[in-house]
PDB file of N, CA and C in Angstrom:
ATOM      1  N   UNK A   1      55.393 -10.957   7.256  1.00  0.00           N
ATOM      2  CA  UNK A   1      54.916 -12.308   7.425  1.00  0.00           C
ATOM      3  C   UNK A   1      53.718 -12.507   6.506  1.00  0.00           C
ATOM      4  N   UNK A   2      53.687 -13.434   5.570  1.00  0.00           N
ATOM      5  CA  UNK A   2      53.033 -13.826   4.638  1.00  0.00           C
ATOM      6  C   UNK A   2      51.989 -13.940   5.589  1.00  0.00           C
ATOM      7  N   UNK A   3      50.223 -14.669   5.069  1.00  0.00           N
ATOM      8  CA  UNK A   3      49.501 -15.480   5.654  1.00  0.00           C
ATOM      9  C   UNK A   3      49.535 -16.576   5.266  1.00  0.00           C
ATOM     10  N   UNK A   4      49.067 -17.411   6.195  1.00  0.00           N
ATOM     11  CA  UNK A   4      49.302 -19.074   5.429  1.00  0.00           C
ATOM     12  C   UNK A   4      47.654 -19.258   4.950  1.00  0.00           C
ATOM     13  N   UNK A   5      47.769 -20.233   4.148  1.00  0.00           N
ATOM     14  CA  UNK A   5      46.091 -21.187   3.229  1.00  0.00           C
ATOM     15  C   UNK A   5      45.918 -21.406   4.663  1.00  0.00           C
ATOM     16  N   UNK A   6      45.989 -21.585   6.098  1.00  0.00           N
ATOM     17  CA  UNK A   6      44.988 -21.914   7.230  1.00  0.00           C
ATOM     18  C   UNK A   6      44.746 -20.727   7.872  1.00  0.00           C
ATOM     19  N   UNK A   7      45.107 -19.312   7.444  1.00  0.00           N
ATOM     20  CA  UNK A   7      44.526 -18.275   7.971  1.00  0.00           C
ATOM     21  C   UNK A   7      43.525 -17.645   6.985  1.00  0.00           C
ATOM     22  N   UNK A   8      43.790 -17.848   5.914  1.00  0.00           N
ATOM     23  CA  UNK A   8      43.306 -17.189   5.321  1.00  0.00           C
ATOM     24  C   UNK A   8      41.280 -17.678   4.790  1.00  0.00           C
ATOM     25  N   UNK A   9      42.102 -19.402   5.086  1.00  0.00           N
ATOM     26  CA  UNK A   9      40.273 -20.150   5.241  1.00  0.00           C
ATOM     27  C   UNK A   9      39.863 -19.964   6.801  1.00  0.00           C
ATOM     28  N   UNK A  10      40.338 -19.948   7.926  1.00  0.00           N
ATOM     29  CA  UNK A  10      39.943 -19.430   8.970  1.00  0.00           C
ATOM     30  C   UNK A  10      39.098 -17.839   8.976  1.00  0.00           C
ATOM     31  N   UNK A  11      39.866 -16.853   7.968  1.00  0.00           N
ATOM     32  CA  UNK A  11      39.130 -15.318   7.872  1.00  0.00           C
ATOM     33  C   UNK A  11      37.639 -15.530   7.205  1.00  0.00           C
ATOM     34  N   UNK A  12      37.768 -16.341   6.053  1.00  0.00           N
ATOM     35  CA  UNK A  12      36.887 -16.727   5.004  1.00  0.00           C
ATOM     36  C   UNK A  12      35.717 -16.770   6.070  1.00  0.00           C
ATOM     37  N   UNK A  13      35.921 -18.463   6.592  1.00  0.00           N
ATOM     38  CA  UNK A  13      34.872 -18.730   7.665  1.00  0.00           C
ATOM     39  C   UNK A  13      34.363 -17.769   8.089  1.00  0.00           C
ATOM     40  N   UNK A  14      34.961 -16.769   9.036  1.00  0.00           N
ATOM     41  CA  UNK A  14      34.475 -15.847  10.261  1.00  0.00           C
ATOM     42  C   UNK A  14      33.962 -14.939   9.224  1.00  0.00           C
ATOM     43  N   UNK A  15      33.864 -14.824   8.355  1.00  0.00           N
ATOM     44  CA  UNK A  15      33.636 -13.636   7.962  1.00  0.00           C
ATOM     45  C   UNK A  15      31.989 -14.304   7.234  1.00  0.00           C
ATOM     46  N   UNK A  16      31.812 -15.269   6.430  1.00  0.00           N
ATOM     47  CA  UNK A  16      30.840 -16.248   6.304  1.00  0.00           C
ATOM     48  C   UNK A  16      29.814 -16.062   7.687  1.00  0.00           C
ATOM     49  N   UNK A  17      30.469 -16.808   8.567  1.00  0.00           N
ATOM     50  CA  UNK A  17      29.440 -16.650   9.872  1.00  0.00           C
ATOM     51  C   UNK A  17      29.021 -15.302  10.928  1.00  0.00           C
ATOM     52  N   UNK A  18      29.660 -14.057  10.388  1.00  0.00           N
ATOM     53  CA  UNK A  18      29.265 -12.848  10.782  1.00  0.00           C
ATOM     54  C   UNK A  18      28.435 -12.367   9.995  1.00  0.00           C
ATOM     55  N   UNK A  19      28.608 -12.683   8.509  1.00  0.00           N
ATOM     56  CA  UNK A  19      27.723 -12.063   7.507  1.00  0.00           C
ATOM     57  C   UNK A  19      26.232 -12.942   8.085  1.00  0.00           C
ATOM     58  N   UNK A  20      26.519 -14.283   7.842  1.00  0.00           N
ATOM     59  CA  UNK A  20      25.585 -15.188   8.546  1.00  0.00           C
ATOM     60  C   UNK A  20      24.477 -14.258   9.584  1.00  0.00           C
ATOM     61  N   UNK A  21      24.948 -14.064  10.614  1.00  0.00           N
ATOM     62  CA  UNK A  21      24.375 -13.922  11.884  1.00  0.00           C
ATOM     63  C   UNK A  21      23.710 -11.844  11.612  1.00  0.00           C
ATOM     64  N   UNK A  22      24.371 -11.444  10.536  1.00  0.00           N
ATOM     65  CA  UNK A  22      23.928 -10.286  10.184  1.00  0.00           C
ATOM     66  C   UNK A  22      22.918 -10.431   9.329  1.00  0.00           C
ATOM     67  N   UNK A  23      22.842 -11.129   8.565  1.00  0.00           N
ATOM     68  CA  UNK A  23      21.615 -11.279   8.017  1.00  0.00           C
ATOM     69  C   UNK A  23      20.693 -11.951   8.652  1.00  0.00           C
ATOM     70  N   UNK A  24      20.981 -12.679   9.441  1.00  0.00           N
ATOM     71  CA  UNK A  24      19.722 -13.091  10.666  1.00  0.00           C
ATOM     72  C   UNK A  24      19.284 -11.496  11.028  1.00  0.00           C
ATOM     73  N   UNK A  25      19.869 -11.279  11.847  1.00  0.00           N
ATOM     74  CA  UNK A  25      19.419 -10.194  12.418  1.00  0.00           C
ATOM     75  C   UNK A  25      18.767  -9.274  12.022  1.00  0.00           C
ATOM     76  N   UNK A  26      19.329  -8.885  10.882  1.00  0.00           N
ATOM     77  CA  UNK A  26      18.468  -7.965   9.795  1.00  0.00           C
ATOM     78  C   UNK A  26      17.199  -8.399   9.515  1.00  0.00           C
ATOM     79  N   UNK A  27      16.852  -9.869   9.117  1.00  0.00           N
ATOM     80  CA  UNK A  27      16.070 -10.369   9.126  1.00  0.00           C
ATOM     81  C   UNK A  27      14.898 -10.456  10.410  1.00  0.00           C
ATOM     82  N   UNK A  28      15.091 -11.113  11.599  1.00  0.00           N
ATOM     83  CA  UNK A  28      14.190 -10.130  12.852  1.00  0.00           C
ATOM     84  C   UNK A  28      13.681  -8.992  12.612  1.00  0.00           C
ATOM     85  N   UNK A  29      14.708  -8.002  12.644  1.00  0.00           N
ATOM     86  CA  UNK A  29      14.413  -6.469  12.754  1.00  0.00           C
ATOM     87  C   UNK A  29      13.392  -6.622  11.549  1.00  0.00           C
ATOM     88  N   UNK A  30      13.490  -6.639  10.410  1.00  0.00           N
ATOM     89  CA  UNK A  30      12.510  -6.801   9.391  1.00  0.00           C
ATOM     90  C   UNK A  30      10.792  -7.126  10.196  1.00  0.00           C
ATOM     91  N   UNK A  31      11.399  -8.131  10.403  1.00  0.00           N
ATOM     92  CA  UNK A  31       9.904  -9.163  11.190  1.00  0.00           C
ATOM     93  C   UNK A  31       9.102  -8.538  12.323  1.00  0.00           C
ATOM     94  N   UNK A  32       9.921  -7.676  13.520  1.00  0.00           N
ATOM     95  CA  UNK A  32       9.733  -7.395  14.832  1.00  0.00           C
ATOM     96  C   UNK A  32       8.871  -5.624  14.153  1.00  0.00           C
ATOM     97  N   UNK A  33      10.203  -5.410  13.197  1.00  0.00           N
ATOM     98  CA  UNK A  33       9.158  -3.980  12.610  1.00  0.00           C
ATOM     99  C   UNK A  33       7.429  -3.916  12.102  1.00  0.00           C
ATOM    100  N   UNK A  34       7.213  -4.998  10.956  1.00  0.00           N
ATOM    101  CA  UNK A  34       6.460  -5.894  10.631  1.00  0.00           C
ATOM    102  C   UNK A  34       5.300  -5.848  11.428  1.00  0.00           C
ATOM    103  N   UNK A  35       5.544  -6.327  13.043  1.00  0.00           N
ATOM    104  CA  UNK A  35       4.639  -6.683  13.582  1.00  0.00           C
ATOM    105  C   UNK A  35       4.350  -5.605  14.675  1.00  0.00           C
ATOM    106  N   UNK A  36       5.344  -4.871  14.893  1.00  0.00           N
ATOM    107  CA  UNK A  36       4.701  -3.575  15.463  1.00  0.00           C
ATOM    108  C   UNK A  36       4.316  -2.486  14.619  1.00  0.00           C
ATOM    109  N   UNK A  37       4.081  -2.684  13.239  1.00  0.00           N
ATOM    110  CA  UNK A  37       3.268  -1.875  12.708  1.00  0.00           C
ATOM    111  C   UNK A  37       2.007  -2.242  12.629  1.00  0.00           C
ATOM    112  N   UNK A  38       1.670  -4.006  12.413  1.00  0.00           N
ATOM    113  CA  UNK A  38       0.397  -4.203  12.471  1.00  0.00           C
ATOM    114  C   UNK A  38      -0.170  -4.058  13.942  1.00  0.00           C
ATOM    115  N   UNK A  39       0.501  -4.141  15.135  1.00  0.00           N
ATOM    116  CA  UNK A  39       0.263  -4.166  15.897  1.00  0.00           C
ATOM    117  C   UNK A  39      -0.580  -2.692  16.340  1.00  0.00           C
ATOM    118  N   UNK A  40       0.566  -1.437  15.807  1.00  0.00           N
ATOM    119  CA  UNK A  40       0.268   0.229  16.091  1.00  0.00           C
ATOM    120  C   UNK A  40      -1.336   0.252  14.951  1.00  0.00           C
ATOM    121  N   UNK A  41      -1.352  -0.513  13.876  1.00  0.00           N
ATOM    122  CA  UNK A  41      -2.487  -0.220  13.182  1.00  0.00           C
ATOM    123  C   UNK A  41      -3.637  -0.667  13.902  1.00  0.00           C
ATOM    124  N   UNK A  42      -3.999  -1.785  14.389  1.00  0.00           N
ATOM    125  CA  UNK A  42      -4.839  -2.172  15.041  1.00  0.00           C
ATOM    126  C   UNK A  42      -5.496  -1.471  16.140  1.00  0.00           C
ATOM    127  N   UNK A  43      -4.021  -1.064  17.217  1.00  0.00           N
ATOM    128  CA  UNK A  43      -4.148  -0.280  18.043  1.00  0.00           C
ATOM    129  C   UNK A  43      -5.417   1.293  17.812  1.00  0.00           C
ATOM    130  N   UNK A  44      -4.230   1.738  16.750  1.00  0.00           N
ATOM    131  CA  UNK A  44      -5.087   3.444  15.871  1.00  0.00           C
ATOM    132  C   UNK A  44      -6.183   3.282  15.402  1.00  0.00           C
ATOM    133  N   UNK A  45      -6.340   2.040  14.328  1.00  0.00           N
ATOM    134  CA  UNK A  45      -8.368   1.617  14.520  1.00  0.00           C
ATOM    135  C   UNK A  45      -9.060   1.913  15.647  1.00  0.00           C
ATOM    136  N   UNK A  46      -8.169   1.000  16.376  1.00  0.00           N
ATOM    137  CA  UNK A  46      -9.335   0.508  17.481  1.00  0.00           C
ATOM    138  C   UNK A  46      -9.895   2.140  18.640  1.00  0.00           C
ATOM    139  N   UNK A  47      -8.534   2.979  18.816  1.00  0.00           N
ATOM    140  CA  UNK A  47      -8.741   4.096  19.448  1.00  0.00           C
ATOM    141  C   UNK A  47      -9.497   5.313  19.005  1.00  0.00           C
ATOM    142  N   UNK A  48      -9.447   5.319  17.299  1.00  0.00           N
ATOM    143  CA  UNK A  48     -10.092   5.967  16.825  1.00  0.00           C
ATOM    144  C   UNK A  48     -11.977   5.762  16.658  1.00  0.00           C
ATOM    145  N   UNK A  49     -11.810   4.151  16.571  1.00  0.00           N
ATOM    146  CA  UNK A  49     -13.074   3.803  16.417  1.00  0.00           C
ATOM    147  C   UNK A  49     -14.006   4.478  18.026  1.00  0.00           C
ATOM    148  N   UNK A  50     -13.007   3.991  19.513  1.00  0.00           N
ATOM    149  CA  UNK A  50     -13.241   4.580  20.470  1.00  0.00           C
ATOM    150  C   UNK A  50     -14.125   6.287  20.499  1.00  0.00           C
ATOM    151  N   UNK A  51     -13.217   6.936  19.695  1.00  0.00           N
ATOM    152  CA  UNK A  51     -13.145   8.681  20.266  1.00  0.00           C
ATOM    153  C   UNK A  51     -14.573   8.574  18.903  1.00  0.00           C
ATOM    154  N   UNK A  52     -14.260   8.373  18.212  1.00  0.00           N
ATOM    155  CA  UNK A  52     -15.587   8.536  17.262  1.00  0.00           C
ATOM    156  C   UNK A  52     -17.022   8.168  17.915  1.00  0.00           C
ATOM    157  N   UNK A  53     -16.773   7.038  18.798  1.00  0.00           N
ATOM    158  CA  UNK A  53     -18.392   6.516  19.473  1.00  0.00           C
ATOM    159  C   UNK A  53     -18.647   7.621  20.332  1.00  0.00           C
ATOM    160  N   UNK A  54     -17.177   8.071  21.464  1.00  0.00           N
ATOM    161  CA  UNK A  54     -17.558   8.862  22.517  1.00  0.00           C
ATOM    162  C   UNK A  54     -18.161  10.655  21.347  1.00  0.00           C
ATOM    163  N   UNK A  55     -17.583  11.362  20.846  1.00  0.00           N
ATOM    164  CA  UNK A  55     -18.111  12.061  20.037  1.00  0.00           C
ATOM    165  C   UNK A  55     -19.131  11.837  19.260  1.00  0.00           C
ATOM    166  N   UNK A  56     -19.871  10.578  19.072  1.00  0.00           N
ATOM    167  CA  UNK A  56     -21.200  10.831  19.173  1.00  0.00           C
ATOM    168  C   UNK A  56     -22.004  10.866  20.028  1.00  0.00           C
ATOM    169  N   UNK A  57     -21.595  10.316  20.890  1.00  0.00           N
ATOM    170  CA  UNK A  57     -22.340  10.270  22.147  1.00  0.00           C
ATOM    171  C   UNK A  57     -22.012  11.797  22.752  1.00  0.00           C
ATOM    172  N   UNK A  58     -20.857  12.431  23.118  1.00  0.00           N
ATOM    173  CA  UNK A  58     -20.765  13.653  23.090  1.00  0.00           C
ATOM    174  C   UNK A  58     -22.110  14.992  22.154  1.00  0.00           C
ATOM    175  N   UNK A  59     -22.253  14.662  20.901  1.00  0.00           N
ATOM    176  CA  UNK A  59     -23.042  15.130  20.173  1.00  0.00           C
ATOM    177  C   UNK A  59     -24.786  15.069  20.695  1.00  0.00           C
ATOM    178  N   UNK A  60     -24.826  14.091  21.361  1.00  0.00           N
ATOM    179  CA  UNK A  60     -26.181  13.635  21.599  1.00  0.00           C
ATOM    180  C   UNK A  60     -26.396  14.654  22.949  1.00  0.00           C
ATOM    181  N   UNK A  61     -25.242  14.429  24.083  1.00  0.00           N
ATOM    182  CA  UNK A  61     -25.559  15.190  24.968  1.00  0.00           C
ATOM    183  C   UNK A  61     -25.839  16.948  25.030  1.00  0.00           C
ATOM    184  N   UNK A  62     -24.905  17.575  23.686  1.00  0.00           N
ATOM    185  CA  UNK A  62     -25.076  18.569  23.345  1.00  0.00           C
ATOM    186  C   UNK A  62     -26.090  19.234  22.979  1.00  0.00           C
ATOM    187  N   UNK A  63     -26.628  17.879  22.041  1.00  0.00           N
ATOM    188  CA  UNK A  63     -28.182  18.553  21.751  1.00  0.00           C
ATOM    189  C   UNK A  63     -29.255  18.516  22.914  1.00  0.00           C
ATOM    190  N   UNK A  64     -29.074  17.519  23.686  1.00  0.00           N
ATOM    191  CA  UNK A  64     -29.938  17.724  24.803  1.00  0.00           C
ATOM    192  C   UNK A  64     -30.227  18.867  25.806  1.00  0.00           C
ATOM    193  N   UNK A  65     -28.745  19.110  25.699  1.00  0.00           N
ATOM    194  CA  UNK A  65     -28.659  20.321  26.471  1.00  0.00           C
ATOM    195  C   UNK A  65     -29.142  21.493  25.761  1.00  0.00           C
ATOM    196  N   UNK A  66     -29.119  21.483  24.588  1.00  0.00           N
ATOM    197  CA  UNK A  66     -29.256  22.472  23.966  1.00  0.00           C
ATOM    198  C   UNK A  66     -31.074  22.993  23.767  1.00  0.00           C
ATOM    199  N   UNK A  67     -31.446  21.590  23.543  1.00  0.00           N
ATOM    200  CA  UNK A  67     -32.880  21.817  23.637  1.00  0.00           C
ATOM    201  C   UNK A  67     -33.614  22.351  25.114  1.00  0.00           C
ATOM    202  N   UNK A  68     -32.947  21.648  26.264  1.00  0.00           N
ATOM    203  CA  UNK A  68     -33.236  21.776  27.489  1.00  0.00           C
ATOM    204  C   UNK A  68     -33.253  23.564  27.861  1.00  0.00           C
ATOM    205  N   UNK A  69     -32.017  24.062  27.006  1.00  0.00           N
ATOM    206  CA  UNK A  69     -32.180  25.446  27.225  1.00  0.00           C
ATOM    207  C   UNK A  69     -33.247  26.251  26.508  1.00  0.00           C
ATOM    208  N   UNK A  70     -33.098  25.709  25.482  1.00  0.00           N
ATOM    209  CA  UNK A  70     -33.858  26.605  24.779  1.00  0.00           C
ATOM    210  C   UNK A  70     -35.273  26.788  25.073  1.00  0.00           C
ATOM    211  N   UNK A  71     -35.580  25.417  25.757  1.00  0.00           N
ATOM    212  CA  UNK A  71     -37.077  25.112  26.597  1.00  0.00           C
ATOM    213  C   UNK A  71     -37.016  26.100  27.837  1.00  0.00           C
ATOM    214  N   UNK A  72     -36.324  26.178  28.606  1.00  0.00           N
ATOM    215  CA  UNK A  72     -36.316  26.951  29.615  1.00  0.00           C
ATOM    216  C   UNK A  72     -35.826  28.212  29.539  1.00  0.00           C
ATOM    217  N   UNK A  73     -35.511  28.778  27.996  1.00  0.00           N
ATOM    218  CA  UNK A  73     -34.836  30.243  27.915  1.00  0.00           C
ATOM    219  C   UNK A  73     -36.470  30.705  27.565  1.00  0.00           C
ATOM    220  N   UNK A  74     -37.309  29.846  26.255  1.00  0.00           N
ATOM    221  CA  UNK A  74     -39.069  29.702  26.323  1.00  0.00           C
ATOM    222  C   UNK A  74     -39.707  29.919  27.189  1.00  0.00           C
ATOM    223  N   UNK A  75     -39.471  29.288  28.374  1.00  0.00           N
ATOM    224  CA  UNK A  75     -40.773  29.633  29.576  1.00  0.00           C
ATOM    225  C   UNK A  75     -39.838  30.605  30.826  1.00  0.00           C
ATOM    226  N   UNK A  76     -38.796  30.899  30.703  1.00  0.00           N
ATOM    227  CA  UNK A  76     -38.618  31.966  31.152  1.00  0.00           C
ATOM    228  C   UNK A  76     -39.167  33.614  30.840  1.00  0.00           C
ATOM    229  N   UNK A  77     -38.967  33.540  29.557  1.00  0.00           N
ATOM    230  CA  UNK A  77     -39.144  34.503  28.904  1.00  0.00           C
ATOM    231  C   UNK A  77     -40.921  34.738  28.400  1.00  0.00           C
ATOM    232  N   UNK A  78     -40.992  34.327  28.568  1.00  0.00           N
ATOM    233  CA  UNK A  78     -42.776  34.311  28.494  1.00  0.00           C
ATOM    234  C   UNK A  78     -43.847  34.709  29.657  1.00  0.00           C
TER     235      UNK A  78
END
């Protein structure tokens, strides 16, 4: 069975409006990727900027302590 000129512009179409709706899609995914990368970057700034404040502040307490001993390893030992 041959195809007839109305199946064959019927395939045309569908095949037009799948490619259609695939390149939408592709297109999203593009976009949605896009924005959860700026999204993860912002995020990794912002957490890093976090652990960097607490590690100085970490640093500060270290030395305190550190002096605190060394003051009292001083008047122990004396």
């Amino acid at each position: 069975m041959k195809a007839t000129r109305k199946h064959k512009d019927n395939r045309s179409r569908q095949a037009r409006q799948s490619s259609y709706h695939y390149r939408i899609s592709k297109a999203v995914a593009k976009v949605a990727k896009v924005i959860l990368i700026v999204i993860g970057a912002i995020v990794g700034l912002t957490i890093g900027w976090l652990i960097k404040r607490i590690f100085r502040g970490i640093g500060w307490i270290i030395s305190i302590l550190s002096a605190l001993g060394i003051i009292y390893w001083i008047i122990t030992t004396l």
